[in-house]
PDB file of N, CA and C in Angstrom:
ATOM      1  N   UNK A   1     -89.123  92.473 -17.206  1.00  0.00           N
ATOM      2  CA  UNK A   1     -89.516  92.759 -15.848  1.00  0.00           C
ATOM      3  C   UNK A   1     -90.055  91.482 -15.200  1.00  0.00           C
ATOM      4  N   UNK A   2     -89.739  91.150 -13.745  1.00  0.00           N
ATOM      5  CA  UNK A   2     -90.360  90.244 -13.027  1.00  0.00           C
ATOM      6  C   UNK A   2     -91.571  90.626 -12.374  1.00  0.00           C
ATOM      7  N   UNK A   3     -92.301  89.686 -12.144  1.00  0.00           N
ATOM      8  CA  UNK A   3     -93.677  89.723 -11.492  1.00  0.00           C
ATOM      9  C   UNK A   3     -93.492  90.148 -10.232  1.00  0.00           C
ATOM     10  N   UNK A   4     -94.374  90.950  -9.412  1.00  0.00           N
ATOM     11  CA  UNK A   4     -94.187  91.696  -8.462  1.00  0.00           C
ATOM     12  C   UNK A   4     -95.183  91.034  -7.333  1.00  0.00           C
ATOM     13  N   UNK A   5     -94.715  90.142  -5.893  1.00  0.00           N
ATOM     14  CA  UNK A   5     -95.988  89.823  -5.498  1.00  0.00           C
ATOM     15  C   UNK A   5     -95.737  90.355  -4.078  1.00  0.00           C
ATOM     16  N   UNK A   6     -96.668  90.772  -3.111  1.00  0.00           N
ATOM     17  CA  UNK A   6     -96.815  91.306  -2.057  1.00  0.00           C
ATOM     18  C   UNK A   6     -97.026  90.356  -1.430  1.00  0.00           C
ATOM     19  N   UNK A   7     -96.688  90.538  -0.091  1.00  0.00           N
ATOM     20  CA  UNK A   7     -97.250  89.211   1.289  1.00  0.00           C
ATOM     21  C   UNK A   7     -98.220  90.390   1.925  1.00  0.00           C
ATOM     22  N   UNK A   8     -99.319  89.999   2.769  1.00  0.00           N
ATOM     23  CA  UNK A   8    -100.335  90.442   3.150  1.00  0.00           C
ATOM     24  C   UNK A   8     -99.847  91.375   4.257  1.00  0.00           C
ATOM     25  N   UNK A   9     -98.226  91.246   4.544  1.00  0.00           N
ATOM     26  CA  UNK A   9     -97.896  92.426   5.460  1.00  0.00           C
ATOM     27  C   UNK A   9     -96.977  93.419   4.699  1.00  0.00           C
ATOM     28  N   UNK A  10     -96.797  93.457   3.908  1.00  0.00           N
ATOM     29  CA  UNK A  10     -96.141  94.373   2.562  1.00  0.00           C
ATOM     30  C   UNK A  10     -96.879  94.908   2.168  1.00  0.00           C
ATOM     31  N   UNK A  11     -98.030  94.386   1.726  1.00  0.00           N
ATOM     32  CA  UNK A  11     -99.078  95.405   1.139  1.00  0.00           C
ATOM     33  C   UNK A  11     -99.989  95.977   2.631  1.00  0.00           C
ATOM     34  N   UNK A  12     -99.975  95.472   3.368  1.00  0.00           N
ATOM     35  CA  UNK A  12    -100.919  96.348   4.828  1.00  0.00           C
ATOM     36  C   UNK A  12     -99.813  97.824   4.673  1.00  0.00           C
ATOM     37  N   UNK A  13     -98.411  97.631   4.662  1.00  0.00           N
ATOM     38  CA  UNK A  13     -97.593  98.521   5.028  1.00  0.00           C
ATOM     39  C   UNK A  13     -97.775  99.257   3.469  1.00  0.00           C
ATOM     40  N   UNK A  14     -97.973  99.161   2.205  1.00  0.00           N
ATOM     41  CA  UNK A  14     -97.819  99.520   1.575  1.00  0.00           C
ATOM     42  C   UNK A  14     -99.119 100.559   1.457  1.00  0.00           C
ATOM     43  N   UNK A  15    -100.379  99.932   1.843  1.00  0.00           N
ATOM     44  CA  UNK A  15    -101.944 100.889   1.835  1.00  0.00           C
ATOM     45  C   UNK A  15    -101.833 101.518   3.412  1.00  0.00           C
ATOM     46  N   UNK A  16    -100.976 101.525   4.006  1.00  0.00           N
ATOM     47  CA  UNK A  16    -100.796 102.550   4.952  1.00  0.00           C
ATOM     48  C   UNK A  16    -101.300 103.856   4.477  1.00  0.00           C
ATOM     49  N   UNK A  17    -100.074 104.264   3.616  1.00  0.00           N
ATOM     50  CA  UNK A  17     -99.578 105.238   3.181  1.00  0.00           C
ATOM     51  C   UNK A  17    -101.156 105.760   2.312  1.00  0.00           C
ATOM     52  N   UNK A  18    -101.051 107.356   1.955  1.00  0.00           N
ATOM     53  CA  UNK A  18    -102.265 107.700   1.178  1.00  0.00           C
ATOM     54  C   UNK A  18    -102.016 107.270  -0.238  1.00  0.00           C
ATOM     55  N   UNK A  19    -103.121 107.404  -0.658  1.00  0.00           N
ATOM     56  CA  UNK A  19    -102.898 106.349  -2.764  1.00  0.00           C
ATOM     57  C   UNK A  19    -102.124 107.145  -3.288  1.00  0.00           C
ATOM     58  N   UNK A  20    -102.067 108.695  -3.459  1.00  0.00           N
ATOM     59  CA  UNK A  20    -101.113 109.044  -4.878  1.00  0.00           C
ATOM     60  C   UNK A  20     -99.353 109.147  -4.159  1.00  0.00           C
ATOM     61  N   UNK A  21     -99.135 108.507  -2.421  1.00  0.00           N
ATOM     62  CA  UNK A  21     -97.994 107.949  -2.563  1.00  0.00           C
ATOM     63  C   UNK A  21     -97.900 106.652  -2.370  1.00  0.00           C
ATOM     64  N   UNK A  22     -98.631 105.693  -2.695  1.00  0.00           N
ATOM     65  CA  UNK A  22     -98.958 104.367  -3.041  1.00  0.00           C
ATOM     66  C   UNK A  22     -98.406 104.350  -4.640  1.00  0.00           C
ATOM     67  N   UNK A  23     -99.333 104.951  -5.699  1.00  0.00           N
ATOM     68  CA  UNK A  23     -99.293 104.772  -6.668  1.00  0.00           C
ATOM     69  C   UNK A  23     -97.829 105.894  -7.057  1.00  0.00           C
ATOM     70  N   UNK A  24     -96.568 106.226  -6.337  1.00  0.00           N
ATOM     71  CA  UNK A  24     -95.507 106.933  -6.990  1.00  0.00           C
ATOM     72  C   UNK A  24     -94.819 105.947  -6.859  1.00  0.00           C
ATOM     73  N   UNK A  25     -94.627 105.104  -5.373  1.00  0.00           N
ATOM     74  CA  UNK A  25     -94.084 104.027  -5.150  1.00  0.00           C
ATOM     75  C   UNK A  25     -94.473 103.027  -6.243  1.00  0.00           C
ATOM     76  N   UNK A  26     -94.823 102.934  -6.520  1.00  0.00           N
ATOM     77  CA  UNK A  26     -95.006 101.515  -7.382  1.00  0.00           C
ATOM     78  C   UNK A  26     -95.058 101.478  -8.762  1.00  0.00           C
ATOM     79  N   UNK A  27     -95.161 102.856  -9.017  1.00  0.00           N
ATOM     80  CA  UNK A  27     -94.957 103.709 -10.462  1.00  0.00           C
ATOM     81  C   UNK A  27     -93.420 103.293 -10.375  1.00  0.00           C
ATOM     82  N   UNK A  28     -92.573 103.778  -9.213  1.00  0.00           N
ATOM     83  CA  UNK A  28     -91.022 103.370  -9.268  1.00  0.00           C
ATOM     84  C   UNK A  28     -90.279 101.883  -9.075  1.00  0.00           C
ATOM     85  N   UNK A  29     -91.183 101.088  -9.015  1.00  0.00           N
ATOM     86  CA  UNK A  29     -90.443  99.706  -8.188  1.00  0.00           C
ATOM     87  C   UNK A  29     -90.811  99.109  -9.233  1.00  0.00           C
ATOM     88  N   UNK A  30     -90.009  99.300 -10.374  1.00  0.00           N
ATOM     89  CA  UNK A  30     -89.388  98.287 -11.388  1.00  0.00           C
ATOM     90  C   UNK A  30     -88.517  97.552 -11.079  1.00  0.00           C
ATOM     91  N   UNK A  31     -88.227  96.194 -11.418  1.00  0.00           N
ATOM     92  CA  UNK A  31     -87.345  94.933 -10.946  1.00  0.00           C
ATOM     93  C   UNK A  31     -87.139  94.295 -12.248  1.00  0.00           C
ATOM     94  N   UNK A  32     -85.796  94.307 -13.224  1.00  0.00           N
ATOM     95  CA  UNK A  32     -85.450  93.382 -13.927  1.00  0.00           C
ATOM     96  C   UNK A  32     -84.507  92.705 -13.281  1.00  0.00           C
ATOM     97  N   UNK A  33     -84.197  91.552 -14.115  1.00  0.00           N
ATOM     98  CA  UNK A  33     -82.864  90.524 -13.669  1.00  0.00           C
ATOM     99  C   UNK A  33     -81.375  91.187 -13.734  1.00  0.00           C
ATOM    100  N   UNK A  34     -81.820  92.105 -15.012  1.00  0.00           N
ATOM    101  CA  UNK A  34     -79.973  92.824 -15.293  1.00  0.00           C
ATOM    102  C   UNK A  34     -80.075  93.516 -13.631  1.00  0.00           C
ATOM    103  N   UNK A  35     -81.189  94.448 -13.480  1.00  0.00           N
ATOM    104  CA  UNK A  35     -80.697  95.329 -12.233  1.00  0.00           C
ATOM    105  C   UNK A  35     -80.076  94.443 -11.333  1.00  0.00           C
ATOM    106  N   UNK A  36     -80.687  93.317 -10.839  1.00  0.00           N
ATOM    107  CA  UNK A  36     -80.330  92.384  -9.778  1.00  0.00           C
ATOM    108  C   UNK A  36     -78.572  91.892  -9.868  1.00  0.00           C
ATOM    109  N   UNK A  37     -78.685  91.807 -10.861  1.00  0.00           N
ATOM    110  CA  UNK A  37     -77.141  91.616 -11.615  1.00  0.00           C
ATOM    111  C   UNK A  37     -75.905  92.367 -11.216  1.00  0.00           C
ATOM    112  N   UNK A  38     -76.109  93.715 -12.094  1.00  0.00           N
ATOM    113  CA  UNK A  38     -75.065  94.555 -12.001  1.00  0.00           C
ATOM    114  C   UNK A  38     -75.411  95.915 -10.354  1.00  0.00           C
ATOM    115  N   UNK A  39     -76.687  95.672 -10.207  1.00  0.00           N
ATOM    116  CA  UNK A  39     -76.858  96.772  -9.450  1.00  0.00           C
ATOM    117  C   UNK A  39     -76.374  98.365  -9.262  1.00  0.00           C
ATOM    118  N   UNK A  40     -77.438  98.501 -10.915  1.00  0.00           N
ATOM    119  CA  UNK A  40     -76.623 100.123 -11.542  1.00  0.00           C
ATOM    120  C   UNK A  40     -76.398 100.968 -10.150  1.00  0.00           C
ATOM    121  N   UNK A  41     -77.234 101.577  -9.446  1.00  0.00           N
ATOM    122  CA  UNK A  41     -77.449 102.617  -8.989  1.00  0.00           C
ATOM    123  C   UNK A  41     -77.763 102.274  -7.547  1.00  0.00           C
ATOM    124  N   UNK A  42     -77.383 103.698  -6.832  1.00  0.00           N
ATOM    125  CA  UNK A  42     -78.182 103.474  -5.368  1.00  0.00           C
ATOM    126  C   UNK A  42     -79.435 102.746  -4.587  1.00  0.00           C
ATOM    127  N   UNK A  43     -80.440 103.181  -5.803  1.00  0.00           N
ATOM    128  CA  UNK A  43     -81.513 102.576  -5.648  1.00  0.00           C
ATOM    129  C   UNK A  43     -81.691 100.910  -5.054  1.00  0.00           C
ATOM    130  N   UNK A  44     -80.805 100.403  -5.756  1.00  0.00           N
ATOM    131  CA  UNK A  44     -80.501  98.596  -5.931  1.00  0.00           C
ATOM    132  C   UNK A  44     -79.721  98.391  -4.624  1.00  0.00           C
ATOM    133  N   UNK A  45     -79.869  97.225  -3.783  1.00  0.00           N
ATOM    134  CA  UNK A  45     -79.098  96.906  -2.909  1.00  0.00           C
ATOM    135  C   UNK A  45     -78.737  95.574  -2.385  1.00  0.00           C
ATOM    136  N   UNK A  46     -78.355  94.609  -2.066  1.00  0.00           N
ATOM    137  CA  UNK A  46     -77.794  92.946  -1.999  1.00  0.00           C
ATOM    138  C   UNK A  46     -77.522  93.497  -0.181  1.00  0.00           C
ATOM    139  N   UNK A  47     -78.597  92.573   0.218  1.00  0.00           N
ATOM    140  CA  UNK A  47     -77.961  92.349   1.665  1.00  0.00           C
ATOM    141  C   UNK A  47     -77.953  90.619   2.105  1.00  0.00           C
ATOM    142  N   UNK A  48     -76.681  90.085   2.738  1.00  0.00           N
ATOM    143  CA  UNK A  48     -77.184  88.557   2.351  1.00  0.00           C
ATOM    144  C   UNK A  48     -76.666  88.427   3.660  1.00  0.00           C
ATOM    145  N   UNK A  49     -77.120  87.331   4.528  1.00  0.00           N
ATOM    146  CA  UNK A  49     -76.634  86.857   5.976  1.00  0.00           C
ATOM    147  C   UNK A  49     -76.916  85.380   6.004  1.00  0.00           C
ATOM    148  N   UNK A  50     -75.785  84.627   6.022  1.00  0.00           N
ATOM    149  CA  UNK A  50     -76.210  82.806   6.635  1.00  0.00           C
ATOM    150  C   UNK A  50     -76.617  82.257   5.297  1.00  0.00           C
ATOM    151  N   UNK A  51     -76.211  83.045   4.128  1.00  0.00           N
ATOM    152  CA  UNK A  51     -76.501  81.998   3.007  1.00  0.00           C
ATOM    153  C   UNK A  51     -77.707  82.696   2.350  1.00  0.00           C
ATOM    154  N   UNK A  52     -78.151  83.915   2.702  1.00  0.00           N
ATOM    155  CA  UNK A  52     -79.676  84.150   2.270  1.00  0.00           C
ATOM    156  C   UNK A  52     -79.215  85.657   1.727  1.00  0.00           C
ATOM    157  N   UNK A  53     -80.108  85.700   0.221  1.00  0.00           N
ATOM    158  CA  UNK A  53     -79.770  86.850  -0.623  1.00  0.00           C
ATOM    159  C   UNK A  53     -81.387  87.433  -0.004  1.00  0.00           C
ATOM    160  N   UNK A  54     -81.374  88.697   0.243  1.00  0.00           N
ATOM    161  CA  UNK A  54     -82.538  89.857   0.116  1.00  0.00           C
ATOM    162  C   UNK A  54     -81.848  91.310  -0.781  1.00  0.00           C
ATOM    163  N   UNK A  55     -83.122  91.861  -1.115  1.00  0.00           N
ATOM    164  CA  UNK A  55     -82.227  92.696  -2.145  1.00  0.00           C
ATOM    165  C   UNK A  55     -83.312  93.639  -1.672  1.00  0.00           C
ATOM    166  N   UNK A  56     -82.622  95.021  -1.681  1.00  0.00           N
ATOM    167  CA  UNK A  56     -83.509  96.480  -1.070  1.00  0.00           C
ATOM    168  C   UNK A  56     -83.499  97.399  -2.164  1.00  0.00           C
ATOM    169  N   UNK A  57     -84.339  97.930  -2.348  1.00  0.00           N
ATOM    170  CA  UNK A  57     -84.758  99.085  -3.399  1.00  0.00           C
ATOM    171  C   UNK A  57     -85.664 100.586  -2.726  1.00  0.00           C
ATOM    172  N   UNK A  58     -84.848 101.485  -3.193  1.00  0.00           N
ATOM    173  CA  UNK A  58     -85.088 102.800  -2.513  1.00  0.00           C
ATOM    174  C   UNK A  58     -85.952 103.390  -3.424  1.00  0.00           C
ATOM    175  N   UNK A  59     -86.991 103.807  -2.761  1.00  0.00           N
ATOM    176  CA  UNK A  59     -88.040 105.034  -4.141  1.00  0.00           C
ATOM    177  C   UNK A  59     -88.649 105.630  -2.507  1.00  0.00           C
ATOM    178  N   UNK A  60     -88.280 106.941  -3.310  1.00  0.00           N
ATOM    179  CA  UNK A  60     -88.350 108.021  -2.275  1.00  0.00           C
ATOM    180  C   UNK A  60     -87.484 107.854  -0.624  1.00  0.00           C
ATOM    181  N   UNK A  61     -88.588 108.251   0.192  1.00  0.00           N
ATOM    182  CA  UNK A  61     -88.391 108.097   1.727  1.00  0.00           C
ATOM    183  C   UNK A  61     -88.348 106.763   1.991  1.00  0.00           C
ATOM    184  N   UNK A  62     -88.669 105.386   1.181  1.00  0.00           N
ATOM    185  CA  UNK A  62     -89.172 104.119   1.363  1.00  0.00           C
ATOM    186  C   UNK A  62     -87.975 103.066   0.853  1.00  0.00           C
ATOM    187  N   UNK A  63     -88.683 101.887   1.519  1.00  0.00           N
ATOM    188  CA  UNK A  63     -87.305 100.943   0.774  1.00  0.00           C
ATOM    189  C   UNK A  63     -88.162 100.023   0.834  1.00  0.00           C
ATOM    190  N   UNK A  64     -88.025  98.787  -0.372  1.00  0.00           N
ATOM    191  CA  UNK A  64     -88.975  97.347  -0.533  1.00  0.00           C
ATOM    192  C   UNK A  64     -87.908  96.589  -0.267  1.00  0.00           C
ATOM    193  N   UNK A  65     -87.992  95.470   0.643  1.00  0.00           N
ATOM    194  CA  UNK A  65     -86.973  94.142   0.860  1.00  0.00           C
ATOM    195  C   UNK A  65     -87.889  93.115   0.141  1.00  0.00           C
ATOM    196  N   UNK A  66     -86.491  92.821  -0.582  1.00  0.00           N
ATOM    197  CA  UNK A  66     -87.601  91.625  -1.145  1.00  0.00           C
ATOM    198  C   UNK A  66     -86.552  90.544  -1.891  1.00  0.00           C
ATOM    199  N   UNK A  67     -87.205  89.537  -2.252  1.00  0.00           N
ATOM    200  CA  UNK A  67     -86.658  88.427  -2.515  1.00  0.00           C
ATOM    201  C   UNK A  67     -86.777  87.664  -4.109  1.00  0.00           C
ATOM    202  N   UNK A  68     -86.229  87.196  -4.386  1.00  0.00           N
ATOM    203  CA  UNK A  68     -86.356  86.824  -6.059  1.00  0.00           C
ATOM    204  C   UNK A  68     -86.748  85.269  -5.850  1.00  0.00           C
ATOM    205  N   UNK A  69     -87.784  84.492  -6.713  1.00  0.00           N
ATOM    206  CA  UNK A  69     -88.305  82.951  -5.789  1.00  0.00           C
ATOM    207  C   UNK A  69     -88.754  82.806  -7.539  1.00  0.00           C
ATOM    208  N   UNK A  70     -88.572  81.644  -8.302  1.00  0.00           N
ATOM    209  CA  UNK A  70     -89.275  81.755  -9.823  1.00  0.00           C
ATOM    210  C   UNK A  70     -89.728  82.859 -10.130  1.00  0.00           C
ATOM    211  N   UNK A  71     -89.132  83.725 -10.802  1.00  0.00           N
ATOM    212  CA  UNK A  71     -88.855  84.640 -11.260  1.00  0.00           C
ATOM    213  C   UNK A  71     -90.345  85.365 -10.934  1.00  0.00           C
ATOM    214  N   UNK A  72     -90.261  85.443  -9.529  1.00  0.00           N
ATOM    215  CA  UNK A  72     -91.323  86.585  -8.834  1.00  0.00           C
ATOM    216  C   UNK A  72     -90.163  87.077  -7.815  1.00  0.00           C
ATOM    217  N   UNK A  73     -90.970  88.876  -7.751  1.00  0.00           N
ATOM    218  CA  UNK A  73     -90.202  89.417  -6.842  1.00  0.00           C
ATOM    219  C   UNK A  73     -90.933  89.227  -5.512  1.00  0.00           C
ATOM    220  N   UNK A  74     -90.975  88.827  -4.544  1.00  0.00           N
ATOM    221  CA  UNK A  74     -92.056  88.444  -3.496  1.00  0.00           C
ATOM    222  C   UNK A  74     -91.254  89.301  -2.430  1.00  0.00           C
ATOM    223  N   UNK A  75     -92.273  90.684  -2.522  1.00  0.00           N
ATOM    224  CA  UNK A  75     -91.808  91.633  -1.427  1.00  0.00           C
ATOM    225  C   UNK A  75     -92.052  90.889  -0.139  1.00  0.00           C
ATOM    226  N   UNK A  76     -91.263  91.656   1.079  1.00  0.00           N
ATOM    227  CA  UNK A  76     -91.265  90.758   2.210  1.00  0.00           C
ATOM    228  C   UNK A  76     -92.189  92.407   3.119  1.00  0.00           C
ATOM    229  N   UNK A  77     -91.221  93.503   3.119  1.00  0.00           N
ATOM    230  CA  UNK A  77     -91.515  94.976   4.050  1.00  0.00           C
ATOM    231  C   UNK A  77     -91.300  95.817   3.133  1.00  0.00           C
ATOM    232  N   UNK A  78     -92.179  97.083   3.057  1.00  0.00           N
ATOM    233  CA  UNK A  78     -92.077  98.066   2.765  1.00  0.00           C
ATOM    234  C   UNK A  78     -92.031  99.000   4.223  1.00  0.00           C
ATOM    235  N   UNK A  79     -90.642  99.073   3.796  1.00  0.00           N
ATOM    236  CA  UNK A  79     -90.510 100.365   5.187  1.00  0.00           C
ATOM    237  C   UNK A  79     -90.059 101.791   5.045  1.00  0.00           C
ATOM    238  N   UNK A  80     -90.404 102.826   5.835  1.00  0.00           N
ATOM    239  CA  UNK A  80     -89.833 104.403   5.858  1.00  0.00           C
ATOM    240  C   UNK A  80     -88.539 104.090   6.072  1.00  0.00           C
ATOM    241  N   UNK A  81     -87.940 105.110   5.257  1.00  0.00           N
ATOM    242  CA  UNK A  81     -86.439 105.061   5.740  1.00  0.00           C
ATOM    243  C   UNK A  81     -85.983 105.522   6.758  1.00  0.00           C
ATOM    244  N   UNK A  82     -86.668 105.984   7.587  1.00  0.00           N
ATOM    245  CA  UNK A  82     -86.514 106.498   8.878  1.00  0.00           C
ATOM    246  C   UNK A  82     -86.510 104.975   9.986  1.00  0.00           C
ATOM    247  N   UNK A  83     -86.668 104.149   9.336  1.00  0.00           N
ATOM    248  CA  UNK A  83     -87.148 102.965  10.315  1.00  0.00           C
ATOM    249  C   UNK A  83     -85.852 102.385  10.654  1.00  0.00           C
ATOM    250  N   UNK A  84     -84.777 102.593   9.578  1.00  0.00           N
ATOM    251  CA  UNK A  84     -83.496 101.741  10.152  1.00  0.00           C
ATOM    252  C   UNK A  84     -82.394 103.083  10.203  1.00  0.00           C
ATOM    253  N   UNK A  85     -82.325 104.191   9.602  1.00  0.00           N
ATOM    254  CA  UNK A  85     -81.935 105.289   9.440  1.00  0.00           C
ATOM    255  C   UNK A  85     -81.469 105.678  11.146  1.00  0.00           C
ATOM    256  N   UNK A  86     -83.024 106.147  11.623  1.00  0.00           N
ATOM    257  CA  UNK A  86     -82.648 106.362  13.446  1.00  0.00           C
ATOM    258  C   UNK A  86     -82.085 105.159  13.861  1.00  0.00           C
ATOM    259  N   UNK A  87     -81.987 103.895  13.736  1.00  0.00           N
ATOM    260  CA  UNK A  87     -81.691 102.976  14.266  1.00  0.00           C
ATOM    261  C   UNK A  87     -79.395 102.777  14.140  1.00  0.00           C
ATOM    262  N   UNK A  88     -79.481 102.831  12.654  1.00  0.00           N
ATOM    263  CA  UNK A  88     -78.122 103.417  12.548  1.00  0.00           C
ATOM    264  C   UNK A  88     -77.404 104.714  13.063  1.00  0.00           C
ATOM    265  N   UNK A  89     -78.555 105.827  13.218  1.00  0.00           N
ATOM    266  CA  UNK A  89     -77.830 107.023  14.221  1.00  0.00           C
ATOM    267  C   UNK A  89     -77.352 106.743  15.269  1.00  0.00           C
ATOM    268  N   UNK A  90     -78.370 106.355  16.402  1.00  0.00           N
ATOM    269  CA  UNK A  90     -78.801 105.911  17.233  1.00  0.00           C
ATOM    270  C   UNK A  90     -77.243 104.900  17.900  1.00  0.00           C
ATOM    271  N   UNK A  91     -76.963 103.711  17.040  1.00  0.00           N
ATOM    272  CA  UNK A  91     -76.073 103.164  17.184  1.00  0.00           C
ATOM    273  C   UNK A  91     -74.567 103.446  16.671  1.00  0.00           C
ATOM    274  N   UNK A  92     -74.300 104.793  15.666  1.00  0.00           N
ATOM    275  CA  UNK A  92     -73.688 105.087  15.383  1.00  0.00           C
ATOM    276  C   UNK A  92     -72.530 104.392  14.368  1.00  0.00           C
ATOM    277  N   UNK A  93     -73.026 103.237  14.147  1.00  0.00           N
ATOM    278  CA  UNK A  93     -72.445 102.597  12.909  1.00  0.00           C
ATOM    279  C   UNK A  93     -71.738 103.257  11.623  1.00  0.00           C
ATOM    280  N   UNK A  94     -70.660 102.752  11.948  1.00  0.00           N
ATOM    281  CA  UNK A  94     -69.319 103.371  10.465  1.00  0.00           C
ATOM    282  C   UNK A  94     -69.736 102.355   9.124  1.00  0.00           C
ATOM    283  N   UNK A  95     -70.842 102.071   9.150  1.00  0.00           N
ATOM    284  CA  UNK A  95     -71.231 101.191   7.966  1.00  0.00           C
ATOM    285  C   UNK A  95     -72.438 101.867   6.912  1.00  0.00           C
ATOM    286  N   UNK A  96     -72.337 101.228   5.818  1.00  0.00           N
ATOM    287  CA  UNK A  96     -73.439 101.878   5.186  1.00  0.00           C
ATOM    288  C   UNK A  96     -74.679 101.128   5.283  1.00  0.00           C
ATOM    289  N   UNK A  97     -75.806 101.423   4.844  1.00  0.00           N
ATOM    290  CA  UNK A  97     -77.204 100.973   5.440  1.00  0.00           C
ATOM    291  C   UNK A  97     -77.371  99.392   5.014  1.00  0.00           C
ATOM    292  N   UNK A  98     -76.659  98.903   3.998  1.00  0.00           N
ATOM    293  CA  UNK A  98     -77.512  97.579   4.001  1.00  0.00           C
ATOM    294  C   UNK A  98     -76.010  96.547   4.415  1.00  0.00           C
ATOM    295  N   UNK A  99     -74.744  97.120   4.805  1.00  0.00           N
ATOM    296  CA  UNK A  99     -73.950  96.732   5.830  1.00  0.00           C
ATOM    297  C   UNK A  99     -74.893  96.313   6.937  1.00  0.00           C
ATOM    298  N   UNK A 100     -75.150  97.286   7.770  1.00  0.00           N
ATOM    299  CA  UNK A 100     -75.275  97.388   9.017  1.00  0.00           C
ATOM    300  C   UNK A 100     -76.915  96.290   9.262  1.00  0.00           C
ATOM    301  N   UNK A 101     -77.706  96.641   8.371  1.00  0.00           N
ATOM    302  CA  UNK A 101     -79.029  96.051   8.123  1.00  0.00           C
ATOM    303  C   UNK A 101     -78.588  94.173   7.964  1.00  0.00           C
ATOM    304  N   UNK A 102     -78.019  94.276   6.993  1.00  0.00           N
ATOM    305  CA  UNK A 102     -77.086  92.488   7.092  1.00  0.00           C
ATOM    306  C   UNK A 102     -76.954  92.035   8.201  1.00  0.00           C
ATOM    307  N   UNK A 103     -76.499  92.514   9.418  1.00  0.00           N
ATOM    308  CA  UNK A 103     -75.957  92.398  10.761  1.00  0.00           C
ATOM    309  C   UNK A 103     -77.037  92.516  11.737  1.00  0.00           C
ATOM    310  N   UNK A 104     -77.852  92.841  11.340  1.00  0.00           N
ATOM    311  CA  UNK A 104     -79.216  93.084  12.607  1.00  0.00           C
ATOM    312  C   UNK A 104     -79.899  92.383  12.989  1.00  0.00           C
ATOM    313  N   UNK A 105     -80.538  91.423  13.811  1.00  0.00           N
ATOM    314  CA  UNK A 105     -81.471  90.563  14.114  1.00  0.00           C
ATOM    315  C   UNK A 105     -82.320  91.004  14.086  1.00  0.00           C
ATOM    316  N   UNK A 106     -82.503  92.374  14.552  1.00  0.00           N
ATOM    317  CA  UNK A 106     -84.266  92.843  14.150  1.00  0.00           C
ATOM    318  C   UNK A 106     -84.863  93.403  12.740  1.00  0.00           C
ATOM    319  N   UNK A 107     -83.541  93.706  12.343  1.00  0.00           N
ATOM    320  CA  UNK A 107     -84.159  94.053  10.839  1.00  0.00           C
ATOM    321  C   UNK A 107     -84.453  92.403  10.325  1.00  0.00           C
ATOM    322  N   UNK A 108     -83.292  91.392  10.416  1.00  0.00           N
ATOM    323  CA  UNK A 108     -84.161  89.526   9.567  1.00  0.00           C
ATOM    324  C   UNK A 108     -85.550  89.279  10.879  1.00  0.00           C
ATOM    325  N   UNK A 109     -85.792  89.666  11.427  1.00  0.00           N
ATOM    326  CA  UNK A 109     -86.597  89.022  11.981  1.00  0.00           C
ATOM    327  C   UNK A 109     -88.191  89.962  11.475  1.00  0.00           C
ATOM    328  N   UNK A 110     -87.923  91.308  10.946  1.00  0.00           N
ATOM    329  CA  UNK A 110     -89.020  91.878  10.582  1.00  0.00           C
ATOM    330  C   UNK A 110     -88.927  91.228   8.875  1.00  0.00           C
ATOM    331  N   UNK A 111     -87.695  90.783   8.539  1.00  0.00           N
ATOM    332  CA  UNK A 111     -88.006  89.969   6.907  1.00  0.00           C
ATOM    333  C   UNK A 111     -88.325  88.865   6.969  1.00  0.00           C
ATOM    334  N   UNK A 112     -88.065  88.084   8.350  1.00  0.00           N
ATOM    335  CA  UNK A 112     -88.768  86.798   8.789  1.00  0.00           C
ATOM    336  C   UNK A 112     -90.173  86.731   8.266  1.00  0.00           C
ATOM    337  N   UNK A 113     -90.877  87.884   9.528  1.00  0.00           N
ATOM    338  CA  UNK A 113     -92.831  87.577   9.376  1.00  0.00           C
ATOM    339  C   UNK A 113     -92.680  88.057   8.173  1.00  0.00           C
ATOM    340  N   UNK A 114     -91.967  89.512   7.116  1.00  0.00           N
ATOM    341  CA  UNK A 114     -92.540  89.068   5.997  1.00  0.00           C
ATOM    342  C   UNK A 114     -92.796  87.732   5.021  1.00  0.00           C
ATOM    343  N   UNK A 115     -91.803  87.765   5.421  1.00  0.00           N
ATOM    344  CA  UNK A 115     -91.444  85.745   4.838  1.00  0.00           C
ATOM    345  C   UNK A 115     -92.629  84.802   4.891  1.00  0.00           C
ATOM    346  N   UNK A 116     -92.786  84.822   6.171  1.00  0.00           N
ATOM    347  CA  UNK A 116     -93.730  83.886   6.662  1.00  0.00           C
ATOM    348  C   UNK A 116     -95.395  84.381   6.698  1.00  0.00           C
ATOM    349  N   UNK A 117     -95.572  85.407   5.998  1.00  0.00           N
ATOM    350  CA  UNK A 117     -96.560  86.226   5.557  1.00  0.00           C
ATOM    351  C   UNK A 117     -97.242  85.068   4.448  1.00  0.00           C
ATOM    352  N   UNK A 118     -98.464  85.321   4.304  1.00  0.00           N
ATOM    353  CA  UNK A 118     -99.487  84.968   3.444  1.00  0.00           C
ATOM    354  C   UNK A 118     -99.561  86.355   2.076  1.00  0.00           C
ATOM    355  N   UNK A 119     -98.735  85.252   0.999  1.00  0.00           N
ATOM    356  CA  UNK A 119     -98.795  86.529  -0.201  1.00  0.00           C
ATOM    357  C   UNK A 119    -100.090  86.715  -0.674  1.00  0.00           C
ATOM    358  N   UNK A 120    -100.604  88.140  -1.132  1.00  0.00           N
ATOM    359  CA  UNK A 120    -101.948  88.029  -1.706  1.00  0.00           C
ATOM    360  C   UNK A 120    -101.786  87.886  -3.419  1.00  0.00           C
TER     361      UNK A 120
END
């Protein structure tokens, strides 16, 4: 397993939420290298734009974007899946979610400030 590190707006978004769905989320957001690899399951996801790999992971209603940097996972957003979900209704996109998410300026620009976030 890789080390798991939060930026100070990943974890604000992450203690949103009440603790025992804090602590299911994070009970689930295991990250090895094989997953990153083969990307068994739904859960796992590769979205890359302009040269840049982010990788999304689903547990529950939620999804972590996050990035692999010396073998730390340095979350960028923890978001509801409702956050890009209406946004794909909405626009009606024949793509699947981390298609359409690849293509968005507002979804890299909310992985931007995570980016540019202060990890704790």
């Amino acid at each position: 397993m890789l080390q798991i590190v939060f930026n100070e707006i990943s974890a604000a978004e992450l203690s949103a939420l009440d603790t025992l769905e804090q602590l299911e989320l994070l009970d689930e957001f295991k990250v090895r290298e094989e997953d990153l690899e083969k990307l068994p399951d739904g859960r796992f996801g590769r979205i890359e734009r302009d040269g840049r790999v982010l990788y999304r992971f689903r547990a529950k209603d939620h999804r972590f974007y996050f990035e692999v940097k010396d073998r730390a996972v340095v979350v960028h957003r923890v978001l509801h899946k409702g956050t890009f979900s209406d946004f794909l209704f909405r626009s009606k996109m024949p793509l699947a979610e981390d298609e359409a998410l690849a293509g968005s300026k507002h979804f890299w620009k909310l992985i931007d400030e995570g980016r540019n976030a202060r990890r704790l």
